[in-house]
PDB file of N, CA and C in Angstrom:
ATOM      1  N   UNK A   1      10.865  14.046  19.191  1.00  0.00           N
ATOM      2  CA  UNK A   1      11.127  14.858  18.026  1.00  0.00           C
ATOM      3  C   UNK A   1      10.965  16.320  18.438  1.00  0.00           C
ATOM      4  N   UNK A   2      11.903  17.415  18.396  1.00  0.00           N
ATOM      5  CA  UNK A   2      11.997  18.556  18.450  1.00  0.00           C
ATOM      6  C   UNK A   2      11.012  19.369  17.534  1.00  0.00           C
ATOM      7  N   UNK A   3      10.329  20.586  17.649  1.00  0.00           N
ATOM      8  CA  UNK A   3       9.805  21.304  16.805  1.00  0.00           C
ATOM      9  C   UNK A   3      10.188  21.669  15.505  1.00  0.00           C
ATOM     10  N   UNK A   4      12.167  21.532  15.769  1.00  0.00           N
ATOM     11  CA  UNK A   4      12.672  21.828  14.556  1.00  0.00           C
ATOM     12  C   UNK A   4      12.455  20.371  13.770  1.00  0.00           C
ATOM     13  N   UNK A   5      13.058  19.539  13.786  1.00  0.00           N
ATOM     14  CA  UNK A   5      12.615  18.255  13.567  1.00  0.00           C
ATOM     15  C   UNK A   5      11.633  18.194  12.491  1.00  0.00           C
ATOM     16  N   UNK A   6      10.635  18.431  13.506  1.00  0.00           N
ATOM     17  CA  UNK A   6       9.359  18.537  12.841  1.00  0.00           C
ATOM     18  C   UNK A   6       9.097  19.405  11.757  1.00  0.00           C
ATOM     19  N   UNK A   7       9.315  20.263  12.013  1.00  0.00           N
ATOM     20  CA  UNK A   7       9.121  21.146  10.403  1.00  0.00           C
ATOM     21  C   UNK A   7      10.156  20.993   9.227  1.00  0.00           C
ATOM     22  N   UNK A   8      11.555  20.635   9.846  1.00  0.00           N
ATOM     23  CA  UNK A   8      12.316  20.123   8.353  1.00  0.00           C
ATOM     24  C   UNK A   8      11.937  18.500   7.883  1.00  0.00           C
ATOM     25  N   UNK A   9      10.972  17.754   8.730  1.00  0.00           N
ATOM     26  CA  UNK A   9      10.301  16.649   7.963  1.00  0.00           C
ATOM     27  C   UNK A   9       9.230  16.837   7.507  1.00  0.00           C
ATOM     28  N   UNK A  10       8.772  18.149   7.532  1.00  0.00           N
ATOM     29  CA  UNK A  10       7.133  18.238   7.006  1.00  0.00           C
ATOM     30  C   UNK A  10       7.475  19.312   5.909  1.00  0.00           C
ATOM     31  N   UNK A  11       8.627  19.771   6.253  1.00  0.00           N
ATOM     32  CA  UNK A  11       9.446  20.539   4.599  1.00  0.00           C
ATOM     33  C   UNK A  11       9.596  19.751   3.901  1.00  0.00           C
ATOM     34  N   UNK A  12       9.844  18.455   4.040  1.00  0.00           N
ATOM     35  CA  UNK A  12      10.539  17.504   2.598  1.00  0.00           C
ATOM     36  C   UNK A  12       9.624  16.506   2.768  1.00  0.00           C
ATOM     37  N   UNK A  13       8.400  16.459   3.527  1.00  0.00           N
ATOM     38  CA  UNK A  13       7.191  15.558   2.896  1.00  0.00           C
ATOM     39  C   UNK A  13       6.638  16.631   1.926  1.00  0.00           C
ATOM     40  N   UNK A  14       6.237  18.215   2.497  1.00  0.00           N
ATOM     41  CA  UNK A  14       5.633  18.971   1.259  1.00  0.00           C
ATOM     42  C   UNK A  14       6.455  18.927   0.091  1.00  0.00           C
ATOM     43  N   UNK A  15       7.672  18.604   0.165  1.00  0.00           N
ATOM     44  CA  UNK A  15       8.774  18.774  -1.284  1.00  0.00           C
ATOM     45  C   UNK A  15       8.450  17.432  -1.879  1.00  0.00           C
ATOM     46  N   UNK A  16       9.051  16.303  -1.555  1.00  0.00           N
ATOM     47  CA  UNK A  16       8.305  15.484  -1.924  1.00  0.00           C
ATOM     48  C   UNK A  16       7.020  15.212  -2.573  1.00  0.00           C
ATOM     49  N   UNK A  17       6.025  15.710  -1.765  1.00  0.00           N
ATOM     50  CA  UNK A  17       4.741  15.582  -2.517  1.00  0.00           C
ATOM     51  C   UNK A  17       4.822  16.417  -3.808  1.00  0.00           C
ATOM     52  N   UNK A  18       5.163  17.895  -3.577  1.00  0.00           N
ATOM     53  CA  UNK A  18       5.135  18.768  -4.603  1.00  0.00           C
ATOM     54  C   UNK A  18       5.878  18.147  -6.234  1.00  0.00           C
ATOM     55  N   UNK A  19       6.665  16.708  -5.894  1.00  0.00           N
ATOM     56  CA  UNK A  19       7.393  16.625  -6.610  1.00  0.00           C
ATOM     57  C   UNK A  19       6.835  14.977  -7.314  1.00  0.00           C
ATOM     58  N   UNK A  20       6.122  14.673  -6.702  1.00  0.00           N
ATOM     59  CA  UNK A  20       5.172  14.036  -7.227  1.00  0.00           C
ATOM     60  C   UNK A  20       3.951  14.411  -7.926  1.00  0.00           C
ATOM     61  N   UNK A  21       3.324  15.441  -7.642  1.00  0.00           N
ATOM     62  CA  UNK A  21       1.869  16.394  -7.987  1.00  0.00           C
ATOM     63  C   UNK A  21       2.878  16.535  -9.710  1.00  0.00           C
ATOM     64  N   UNK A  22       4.369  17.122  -9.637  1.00  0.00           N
ATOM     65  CA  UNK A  22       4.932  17.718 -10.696  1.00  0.00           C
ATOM     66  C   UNK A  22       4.955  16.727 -11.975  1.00  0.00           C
ATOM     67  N   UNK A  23       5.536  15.257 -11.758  1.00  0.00           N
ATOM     68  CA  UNK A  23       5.694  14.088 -12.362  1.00  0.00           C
ATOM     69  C   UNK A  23       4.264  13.612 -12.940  1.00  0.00           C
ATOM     70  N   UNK A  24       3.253  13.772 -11.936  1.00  0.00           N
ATOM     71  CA  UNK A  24       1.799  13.673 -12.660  1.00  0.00           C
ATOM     72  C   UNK A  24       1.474  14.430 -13.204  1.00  0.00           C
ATOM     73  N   UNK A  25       1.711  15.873 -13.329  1.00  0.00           N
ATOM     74  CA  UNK A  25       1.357  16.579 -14.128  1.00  0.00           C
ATOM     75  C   UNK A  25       2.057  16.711 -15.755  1.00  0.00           C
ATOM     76  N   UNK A  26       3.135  16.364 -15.762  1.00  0.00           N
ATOM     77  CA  UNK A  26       3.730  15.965 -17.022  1.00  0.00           C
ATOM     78  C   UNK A  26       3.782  14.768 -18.009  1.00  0.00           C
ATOM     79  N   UNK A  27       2.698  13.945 -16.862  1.00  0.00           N
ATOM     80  CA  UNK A  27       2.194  12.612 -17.523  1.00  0.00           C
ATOM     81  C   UNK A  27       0.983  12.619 -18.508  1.00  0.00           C
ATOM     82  N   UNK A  28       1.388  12.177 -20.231  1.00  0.00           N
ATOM     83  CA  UNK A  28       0.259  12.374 -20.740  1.00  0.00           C
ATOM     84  C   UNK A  28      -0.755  11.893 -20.476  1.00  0.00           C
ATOM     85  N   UNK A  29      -2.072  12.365 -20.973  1.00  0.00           N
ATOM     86  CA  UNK A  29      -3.895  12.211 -20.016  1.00  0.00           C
ATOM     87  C   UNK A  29      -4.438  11.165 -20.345  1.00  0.00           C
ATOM     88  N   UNK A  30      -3.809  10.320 -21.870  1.00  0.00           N
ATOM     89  CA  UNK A  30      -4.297   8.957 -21.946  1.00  0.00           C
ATOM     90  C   UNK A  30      -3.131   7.786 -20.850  1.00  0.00           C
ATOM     91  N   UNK A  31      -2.349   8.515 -20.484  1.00  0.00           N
ATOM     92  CA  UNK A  31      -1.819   7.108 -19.651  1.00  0.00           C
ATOM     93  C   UNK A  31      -1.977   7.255 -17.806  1.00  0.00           C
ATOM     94  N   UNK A  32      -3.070   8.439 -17.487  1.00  0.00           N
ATOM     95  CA  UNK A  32      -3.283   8.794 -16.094  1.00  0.00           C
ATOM     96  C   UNK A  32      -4.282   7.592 -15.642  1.00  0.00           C
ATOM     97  N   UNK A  33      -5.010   7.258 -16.246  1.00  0.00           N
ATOM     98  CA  UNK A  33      -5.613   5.911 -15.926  1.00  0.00           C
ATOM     99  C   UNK A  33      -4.619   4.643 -15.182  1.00  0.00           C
ATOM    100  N   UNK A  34      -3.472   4.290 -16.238  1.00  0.00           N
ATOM    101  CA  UNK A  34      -2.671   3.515 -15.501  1.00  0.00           C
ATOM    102  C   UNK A  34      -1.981   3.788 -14.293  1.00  0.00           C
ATOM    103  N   UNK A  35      -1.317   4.933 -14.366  1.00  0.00           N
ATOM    104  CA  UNK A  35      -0.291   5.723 -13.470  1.00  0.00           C
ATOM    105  C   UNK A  35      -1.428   5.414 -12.318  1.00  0.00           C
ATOM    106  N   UNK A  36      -2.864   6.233 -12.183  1.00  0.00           N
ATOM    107  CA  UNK A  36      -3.521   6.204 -10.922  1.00  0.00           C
ATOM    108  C   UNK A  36      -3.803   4.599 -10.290  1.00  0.00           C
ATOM    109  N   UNK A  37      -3.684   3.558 -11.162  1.00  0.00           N
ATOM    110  CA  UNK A  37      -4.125   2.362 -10.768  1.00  0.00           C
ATOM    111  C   UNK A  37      -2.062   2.093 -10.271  1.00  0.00           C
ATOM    112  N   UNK A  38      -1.291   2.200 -10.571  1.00  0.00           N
ATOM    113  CA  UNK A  38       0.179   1.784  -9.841  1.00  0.00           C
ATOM    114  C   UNK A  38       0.067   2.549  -8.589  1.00  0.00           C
ATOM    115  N   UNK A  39      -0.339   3.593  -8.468  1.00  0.00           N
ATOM    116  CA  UNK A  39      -0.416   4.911  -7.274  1.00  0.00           C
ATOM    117  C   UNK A  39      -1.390   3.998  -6.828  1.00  0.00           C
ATOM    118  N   UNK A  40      -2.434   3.436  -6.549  1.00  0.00           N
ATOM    119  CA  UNK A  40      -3.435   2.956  -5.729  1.00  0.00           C
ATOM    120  C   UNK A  40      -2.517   1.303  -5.144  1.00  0.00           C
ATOM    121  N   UNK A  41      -1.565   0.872  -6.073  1.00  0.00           N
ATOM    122  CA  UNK A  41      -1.819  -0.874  -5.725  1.00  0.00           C
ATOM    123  C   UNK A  41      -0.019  -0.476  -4.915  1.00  0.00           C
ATOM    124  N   UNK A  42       0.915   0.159  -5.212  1.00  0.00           N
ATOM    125  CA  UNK A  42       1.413   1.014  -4.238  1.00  0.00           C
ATOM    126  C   UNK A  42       1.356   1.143  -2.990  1.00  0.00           C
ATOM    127  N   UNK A  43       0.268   1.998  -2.897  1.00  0.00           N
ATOM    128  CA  UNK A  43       0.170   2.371  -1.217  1.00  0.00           C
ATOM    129  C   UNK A  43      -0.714   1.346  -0.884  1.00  0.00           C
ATOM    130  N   UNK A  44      -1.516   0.232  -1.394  1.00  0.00           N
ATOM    131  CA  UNK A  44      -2.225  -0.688  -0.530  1.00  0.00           C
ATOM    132  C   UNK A  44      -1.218  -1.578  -0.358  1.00  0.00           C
ATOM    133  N   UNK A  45       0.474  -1.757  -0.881  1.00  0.00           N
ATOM    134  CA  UNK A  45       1.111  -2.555  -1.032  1.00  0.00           C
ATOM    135  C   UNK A  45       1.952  -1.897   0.149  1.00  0.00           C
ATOM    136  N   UNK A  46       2.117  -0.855   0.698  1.00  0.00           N
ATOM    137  CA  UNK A  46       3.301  -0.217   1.295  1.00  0.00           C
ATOM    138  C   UNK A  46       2.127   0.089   2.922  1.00  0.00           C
ATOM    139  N   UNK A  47       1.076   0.213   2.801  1.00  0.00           N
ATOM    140  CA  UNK A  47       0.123   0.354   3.916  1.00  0.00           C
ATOM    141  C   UNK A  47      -0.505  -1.284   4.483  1.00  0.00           C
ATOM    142  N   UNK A  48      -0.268  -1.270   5.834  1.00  0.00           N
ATOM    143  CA  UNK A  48       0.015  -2.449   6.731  1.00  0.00           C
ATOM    144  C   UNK A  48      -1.291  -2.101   7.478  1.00  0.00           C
ATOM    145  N   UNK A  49      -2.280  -3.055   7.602  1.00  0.00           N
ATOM    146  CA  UNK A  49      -3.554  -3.146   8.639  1.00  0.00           C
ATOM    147  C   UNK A  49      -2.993  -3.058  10.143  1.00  0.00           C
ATOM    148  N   UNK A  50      -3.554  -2.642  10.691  1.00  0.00           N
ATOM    149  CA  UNK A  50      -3.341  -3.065  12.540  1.00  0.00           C
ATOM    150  C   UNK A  50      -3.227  -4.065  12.732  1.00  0.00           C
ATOM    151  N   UNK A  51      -3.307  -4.855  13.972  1.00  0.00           N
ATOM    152  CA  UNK A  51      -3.307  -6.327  14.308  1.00  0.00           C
ATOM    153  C   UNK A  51      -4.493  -6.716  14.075  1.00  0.00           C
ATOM    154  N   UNK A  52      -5.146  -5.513  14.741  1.00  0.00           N
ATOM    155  CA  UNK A  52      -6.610  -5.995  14.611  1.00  0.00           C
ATOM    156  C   UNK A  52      -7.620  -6.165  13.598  1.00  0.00           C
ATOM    157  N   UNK A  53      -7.244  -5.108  12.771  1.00  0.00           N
ATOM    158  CA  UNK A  53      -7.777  -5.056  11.367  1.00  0.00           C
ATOM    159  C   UNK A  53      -7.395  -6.244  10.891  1.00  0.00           C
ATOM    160  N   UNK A  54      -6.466  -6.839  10.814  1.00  0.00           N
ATOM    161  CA  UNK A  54      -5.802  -8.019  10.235  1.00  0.00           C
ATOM    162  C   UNK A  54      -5.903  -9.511  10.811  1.00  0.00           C
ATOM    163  N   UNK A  55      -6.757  -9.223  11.952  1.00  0.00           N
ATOM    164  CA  UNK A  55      -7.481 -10.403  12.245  1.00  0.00           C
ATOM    165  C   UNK A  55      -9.050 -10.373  12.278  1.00  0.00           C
ATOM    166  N   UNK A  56      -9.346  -9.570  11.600  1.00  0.00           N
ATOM    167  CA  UNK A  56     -11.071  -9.373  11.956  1.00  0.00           C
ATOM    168  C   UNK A  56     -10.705  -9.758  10.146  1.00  0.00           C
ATOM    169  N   UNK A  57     -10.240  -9.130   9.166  1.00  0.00           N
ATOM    170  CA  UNK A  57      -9.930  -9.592   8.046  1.00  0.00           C
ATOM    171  C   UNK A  57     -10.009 -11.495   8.261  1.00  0.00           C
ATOM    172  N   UNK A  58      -9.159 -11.556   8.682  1.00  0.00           N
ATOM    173  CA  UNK A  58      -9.278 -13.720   8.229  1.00  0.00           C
ATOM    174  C   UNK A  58     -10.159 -13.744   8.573  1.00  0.00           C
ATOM    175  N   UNK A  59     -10.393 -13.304  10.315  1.00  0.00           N
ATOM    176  CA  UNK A  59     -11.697 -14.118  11.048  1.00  0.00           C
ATOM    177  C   UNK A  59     -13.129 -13.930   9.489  1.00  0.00           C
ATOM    178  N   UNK A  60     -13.791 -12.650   9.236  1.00  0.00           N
ATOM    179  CA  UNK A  60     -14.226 -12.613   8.390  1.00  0.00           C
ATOM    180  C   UNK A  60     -13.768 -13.562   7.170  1.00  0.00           C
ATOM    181  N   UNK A  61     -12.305 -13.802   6.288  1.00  0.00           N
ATOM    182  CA  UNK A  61     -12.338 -14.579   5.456  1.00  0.00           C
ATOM    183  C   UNK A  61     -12.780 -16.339   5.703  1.00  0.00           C
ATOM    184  N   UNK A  62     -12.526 -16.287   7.059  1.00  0.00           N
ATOM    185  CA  UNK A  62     -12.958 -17.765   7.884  1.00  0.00           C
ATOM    186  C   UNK A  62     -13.827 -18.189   7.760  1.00  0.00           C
ATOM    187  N   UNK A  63     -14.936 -16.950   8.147  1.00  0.00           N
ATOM    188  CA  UNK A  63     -15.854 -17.464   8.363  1.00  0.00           C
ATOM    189  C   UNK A  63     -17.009 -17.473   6.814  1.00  0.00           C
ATOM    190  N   UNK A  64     -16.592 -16.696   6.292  1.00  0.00           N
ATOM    191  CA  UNK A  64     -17.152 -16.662   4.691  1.00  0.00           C
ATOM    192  C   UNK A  64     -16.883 -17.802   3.981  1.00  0.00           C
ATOM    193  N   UNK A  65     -15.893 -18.951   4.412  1.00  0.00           N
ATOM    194  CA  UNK A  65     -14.753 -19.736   3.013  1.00  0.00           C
ATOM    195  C   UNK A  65     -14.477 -19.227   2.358  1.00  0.00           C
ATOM    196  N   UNK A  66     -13.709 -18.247   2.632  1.00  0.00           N
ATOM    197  CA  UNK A  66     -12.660 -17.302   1.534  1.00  0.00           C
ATOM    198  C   UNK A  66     -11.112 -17.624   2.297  1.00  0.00           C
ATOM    199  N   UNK A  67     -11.177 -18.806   2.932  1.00  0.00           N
ATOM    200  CA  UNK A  67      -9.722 -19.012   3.053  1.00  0.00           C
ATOM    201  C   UNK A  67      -9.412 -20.326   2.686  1.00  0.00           C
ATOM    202  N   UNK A  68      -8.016 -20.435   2.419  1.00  0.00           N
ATOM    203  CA  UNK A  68      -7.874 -21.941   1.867  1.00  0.00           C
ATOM    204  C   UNK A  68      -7.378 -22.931   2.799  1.00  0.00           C
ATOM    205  N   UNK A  69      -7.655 -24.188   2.643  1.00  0.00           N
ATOM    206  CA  UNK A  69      -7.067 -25.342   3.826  1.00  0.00           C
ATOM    207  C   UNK A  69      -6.033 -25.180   3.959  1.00  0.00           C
ATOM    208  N   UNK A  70      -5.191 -25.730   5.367  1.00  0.00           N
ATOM    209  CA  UNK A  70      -3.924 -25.763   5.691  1.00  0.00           C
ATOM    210  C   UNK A  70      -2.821 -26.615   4.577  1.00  0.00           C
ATOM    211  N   UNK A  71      -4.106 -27.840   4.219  1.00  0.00           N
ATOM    212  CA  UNK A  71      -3.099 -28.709   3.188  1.00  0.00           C
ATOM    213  C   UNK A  71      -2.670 -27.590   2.113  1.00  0.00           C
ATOM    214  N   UNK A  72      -3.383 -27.075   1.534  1.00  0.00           N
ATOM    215  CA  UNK A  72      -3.185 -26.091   0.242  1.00  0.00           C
ATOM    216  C   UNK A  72      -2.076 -24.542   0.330  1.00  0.00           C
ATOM    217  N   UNK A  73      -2.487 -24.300   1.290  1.00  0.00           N
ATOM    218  CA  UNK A  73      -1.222 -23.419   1.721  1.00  0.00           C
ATOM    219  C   UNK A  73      -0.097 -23.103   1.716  1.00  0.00           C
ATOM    220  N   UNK A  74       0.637 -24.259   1.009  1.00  0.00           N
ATOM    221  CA  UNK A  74       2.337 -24.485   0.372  1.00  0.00           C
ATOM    222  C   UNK A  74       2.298 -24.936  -0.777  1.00  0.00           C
ATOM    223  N   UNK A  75       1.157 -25.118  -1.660  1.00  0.00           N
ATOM    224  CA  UNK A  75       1.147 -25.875  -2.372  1.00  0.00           C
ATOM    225  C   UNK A  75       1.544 -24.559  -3.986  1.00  0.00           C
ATOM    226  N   UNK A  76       2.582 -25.232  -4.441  1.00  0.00           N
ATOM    227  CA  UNK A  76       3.261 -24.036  -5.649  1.00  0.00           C
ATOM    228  C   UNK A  76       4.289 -23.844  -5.071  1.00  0.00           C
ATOM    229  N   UNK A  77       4.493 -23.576  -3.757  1.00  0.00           N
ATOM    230  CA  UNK A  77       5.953 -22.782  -3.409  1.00  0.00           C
ATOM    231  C   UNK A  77       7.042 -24.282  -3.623  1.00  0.00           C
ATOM    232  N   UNK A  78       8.610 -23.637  -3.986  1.00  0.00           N
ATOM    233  CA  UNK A  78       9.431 -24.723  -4.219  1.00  0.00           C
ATOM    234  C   UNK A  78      10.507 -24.036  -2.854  1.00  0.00           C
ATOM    235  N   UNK A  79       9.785 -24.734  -1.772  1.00  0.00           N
ATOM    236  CA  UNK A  79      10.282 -24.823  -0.582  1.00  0.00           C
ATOM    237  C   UNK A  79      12.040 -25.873  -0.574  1.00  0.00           C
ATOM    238  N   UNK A  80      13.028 -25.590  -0.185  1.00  0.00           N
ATOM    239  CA  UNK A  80      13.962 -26.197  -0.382  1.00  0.00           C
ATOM    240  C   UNK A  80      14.735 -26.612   0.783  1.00  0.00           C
TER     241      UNK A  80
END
């Protein structure tokens, strides 16, 4: 990535953001409660763990029983 590059993508992440900051600010103050809980489940939805993070995660759910048996694992989906 070139220097120029770089600053016309960090021009339209600041535009961007600025243009989000704008949309929250015109949001009335009893519904910022919700808005901040879609903005939180969002980026935990669009943000991806490492490999590693994401196996120290199971290993931890493993070893707690916070994971479910292999039998149970398909069980609901209408696999076809």
């Amino acid at each position: 990535m070139t220097d120029q590059n770089f600053v016309a993508d960090n021009a339209t992440t600041t535009e961007t953001g600025q243009k989000v900051i704008e949309e929250i600010q015109q949001t009335p103050q009893e519904y910022l409660p919700n808005l901040l809980q879609i903005v939180r489940l969002f980026r935990e939805s669009v943000t991806q763990n490492t490999a590693e993070e994401s196996f120290r995660q199971g290993w931890q759910e493993a070893m707690t029983g916070n994971a479910l048996p292999i039998s149970e694992l398909w069980d609901g989906i209408d696999a076809e």
